[in-house]
C-alpha atoms as a PDB file:
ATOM      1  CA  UNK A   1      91.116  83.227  92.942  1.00  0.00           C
ATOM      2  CA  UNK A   2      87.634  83.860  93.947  1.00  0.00           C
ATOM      3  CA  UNK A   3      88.977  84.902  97.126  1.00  0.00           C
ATOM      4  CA  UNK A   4      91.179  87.631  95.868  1.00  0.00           C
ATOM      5  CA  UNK A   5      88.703  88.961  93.610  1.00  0.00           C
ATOM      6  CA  UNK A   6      86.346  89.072  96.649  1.00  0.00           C
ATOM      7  CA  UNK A   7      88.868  90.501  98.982  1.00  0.00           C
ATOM      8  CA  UNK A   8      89.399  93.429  96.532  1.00  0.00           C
ATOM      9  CA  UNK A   9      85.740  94.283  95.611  1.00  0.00           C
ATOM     10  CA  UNK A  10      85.575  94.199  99.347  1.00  0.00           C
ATOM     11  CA  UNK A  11      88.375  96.354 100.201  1.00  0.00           C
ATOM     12  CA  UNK A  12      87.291  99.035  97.838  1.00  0.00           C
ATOM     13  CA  UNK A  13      84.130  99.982  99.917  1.00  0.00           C
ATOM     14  CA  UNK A  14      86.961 100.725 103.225  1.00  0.00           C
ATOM     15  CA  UNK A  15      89.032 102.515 100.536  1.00  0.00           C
ATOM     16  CA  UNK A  16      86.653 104.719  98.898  1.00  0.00           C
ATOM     17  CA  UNK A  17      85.052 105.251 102.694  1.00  0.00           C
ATOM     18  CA  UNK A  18      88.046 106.790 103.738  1.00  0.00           C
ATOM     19  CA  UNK A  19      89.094 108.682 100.809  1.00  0.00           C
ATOM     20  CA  UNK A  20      85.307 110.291 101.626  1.00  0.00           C
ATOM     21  CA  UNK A  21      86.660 110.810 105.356  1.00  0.00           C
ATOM     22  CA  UNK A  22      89.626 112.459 104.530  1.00  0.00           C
ATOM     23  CA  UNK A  23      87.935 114.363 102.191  1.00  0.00           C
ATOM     24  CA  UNK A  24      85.423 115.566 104.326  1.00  0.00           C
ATOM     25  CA  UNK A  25      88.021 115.862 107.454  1.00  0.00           C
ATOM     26  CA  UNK A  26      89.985 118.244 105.223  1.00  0.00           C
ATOM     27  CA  UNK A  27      87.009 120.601 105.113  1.00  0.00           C
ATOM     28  CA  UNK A  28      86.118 120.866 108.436  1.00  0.00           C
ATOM     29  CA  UNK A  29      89.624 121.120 109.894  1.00  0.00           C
ATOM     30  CA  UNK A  30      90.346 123.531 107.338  1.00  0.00           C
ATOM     31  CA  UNK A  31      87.281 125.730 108.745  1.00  0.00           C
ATOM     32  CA  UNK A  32      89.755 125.633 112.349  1.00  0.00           C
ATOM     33  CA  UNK A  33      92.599 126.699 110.694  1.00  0.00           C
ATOM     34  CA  UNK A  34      94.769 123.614 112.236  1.00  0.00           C
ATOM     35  CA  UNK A  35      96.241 120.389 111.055  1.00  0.00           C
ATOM     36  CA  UNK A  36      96.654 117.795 113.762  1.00  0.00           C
ATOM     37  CA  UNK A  37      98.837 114.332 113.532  1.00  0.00           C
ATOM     38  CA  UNK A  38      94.920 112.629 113.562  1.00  0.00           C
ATOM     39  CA  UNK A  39      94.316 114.728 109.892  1.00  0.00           C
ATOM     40  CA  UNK A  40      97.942 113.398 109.038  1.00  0.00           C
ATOM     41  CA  UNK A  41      96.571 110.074 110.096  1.00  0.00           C
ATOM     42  CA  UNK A  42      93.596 110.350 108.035  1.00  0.00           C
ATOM     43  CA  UNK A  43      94.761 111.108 104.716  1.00  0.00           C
ATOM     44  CA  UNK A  44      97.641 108.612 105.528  1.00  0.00           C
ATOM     45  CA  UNK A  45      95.614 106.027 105.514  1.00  0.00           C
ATOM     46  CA  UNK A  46      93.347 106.381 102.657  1.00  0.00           C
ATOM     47  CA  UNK A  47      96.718 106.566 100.625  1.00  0.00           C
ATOM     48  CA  UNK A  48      97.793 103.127 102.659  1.00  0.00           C
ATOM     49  CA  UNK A  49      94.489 101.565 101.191  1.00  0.00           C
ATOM     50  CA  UNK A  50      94.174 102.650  98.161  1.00  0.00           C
ATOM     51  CA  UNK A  51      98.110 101.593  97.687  1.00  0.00           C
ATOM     52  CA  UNK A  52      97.154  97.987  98.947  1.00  0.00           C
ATOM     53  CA  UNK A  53      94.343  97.740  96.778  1.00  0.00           C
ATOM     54  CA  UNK A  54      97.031  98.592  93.728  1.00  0.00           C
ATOM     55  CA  UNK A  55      98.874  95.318  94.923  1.00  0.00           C
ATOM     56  CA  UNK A  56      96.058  93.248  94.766  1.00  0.00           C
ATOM     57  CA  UNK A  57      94.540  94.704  91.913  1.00  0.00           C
ATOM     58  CA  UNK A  58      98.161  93.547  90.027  1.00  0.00           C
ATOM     59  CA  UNK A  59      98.417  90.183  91.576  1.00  0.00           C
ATOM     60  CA  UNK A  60      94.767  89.921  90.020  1.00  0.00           C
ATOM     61  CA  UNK A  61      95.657  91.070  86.232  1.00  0.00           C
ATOM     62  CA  UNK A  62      98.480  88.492  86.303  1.00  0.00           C
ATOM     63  CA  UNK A  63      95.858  85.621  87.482  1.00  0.00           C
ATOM     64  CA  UNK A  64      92.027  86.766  86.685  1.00  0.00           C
ATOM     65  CA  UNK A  65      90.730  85.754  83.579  1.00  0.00           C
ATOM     66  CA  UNK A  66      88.928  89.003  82.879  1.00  0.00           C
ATOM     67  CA  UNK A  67      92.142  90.605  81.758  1.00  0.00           C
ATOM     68  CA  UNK A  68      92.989  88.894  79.084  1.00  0.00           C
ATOM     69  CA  UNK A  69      95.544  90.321  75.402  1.00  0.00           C
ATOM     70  CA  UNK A  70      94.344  87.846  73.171  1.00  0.00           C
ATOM     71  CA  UNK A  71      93.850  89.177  69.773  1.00  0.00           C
ATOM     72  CA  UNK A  72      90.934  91.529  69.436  1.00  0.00           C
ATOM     73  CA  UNK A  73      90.853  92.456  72.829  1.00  0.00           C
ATOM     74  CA  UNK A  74      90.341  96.105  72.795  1.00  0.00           C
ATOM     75  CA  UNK A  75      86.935  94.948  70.851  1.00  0.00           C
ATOM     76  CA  UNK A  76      85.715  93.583  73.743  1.00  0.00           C
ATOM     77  CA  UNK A  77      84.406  95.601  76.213  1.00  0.00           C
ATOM     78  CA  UNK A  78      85.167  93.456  79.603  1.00  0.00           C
ATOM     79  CA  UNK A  79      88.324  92.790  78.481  1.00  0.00           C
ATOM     80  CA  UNK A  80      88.798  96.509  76.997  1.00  0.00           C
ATOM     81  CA  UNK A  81      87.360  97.688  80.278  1.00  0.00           C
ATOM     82  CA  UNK A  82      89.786  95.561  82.801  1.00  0.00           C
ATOM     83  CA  UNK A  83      92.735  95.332  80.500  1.00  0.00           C
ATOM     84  CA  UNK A  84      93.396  98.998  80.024  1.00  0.00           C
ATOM     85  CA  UNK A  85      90.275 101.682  81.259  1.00  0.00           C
ATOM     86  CA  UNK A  86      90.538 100.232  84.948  1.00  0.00           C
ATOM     87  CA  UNK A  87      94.104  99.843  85.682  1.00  0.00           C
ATOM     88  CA  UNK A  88      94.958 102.918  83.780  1.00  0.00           C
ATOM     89  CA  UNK A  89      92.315 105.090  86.038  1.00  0.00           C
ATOM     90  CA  UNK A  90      93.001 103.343  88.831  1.00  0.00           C
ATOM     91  CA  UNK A  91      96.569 104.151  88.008  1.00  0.00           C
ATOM     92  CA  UNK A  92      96.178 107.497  87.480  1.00  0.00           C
ATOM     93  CA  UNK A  93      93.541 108.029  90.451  1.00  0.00           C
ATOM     94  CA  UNK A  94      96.453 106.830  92.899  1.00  0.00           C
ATOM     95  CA  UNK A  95      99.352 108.727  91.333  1.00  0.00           C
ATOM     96  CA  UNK A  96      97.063 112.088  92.117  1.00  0.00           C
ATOM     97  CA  UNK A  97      95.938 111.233  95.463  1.00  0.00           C
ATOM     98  CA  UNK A  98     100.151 110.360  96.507  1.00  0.00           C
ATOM     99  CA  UNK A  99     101.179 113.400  94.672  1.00  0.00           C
ATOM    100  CA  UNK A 100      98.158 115.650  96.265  1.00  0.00           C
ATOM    101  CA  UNK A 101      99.485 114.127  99.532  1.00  0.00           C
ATOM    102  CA  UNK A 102     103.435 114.465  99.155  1.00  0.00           C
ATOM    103  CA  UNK A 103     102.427 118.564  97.727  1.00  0.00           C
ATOM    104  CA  UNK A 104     100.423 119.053 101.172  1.00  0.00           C
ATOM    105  CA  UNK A 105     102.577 117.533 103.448  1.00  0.00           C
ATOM    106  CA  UNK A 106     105.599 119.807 102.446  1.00  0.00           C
ATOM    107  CA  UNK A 107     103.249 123.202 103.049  1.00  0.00           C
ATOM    108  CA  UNK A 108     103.335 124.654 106.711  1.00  0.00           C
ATOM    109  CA  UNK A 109      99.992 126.745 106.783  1.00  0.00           C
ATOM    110  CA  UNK A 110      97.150 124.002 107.919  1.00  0.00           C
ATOM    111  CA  UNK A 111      94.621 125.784 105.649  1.00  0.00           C
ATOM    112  CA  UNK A 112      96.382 125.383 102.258  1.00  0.00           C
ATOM    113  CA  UNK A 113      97.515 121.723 103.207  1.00  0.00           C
ATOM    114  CA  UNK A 114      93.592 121.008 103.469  1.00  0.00           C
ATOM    115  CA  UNK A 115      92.643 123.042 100.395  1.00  0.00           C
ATOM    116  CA  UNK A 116      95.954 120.571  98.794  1.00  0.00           C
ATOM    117  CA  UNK A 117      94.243 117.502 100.294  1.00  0.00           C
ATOM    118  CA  UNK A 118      90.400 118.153  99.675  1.00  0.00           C
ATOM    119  CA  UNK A 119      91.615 119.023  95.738  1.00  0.00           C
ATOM    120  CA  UNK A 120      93.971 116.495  94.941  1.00  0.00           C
ATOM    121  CA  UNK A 121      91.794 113.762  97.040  1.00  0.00           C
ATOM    122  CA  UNK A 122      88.481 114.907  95.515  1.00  0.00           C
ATOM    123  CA  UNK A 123      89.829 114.226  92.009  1.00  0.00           C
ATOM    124  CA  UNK A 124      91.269 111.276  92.543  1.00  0.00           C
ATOM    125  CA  UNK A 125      88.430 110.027  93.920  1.00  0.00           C
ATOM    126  CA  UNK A 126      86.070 110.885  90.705  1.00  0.00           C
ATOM    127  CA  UNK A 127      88.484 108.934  88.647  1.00  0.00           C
ATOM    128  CA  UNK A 128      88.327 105.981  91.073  1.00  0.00           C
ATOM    129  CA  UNK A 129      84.068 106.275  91.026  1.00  0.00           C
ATOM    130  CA  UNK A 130      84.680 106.410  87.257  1.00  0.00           C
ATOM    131  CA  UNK A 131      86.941 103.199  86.803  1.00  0.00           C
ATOM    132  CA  UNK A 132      85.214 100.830  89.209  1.00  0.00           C
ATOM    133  CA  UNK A 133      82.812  98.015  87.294  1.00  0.00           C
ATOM    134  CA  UNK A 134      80.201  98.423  89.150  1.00  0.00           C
ATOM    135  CA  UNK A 135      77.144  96.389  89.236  1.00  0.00           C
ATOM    136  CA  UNK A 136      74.851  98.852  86.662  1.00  0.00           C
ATOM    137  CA  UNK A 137      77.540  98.496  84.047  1.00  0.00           C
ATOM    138  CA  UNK A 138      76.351  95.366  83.233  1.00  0.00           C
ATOM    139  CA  UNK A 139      78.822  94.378  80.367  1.00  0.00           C
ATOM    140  CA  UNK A 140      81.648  94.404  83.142  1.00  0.00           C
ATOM    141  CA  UNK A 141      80.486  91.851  85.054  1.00  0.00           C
ATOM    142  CA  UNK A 142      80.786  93.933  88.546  1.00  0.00           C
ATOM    143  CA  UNK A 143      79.417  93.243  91.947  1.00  0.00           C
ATOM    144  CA  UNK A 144      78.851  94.950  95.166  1.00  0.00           C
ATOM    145  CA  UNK A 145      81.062  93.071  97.112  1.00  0.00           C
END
């Protein structure tokens, strides 16, 4: 178990780097005016990671003990926090960046498939930076790694 939950914290940091990369790839190609198969690449693979870190994430609210429906849950704010607030963003956050990603990949000018990506990417990743327990909210019991 400790494993997994390792494994995940750990996997975030490659997932949120390349969210940044595609991110920031979409804004300079989009100053060339060009999309290559490498940008296609890019943003395909932040999707990939973030989508593996949903399967882990759910084999970890079926086995952690910080998710937890016992009565008066939604009182408590770990179990508030990793029962509802973190899968739902997380949820949410990955629905936007797939849907940002389907929208761009069906538009044939390079430009407004980067302006699609860079949008739809940039807010998903604010409500992934929002939903992670990181280590200064202390009540969530979040690490680094």
């Amino acid at each position: 178990m400790s494993g997994l939950i390792h494994i995940h914290s750990g996997l975030r940091w490659i997932a949120l780097i390349l969210l940044v990369i595609a991110i920031f790839n979409a804004v300079a190609s989009k100053r060339k005016g060009e999309y290559l198969k490498k940008d296609k690449m890019i943003n395909l693979f932040a999707m990939i990671s973030l989508h593996t870190q949903l399967l882990i994430g759910i084999i970890l609210m079926f086995t952690s003990g910080k998710v937890s429906f016992a009565s008066g849950w939604i009182k408590n704010p770990m179990s508030r926090f990793y029962g509802m607030e973190h899968i739902a963003g997380m949820l949410i956050a990955l629905v936007i960046i797939t849907i940002g990603r389907k929208k761009a990949e069906k538009i044939t000018a390079p430009i407004q498939k980067h302006s699609k990506i860079v949008t739809w990417y940039l807010i998903g990743l604010l409500i992934i930076l929002a939903s992670i327990p990181w280590p200064f909210r202390s009540a969530l019991g979040g690490q680094w790694f």
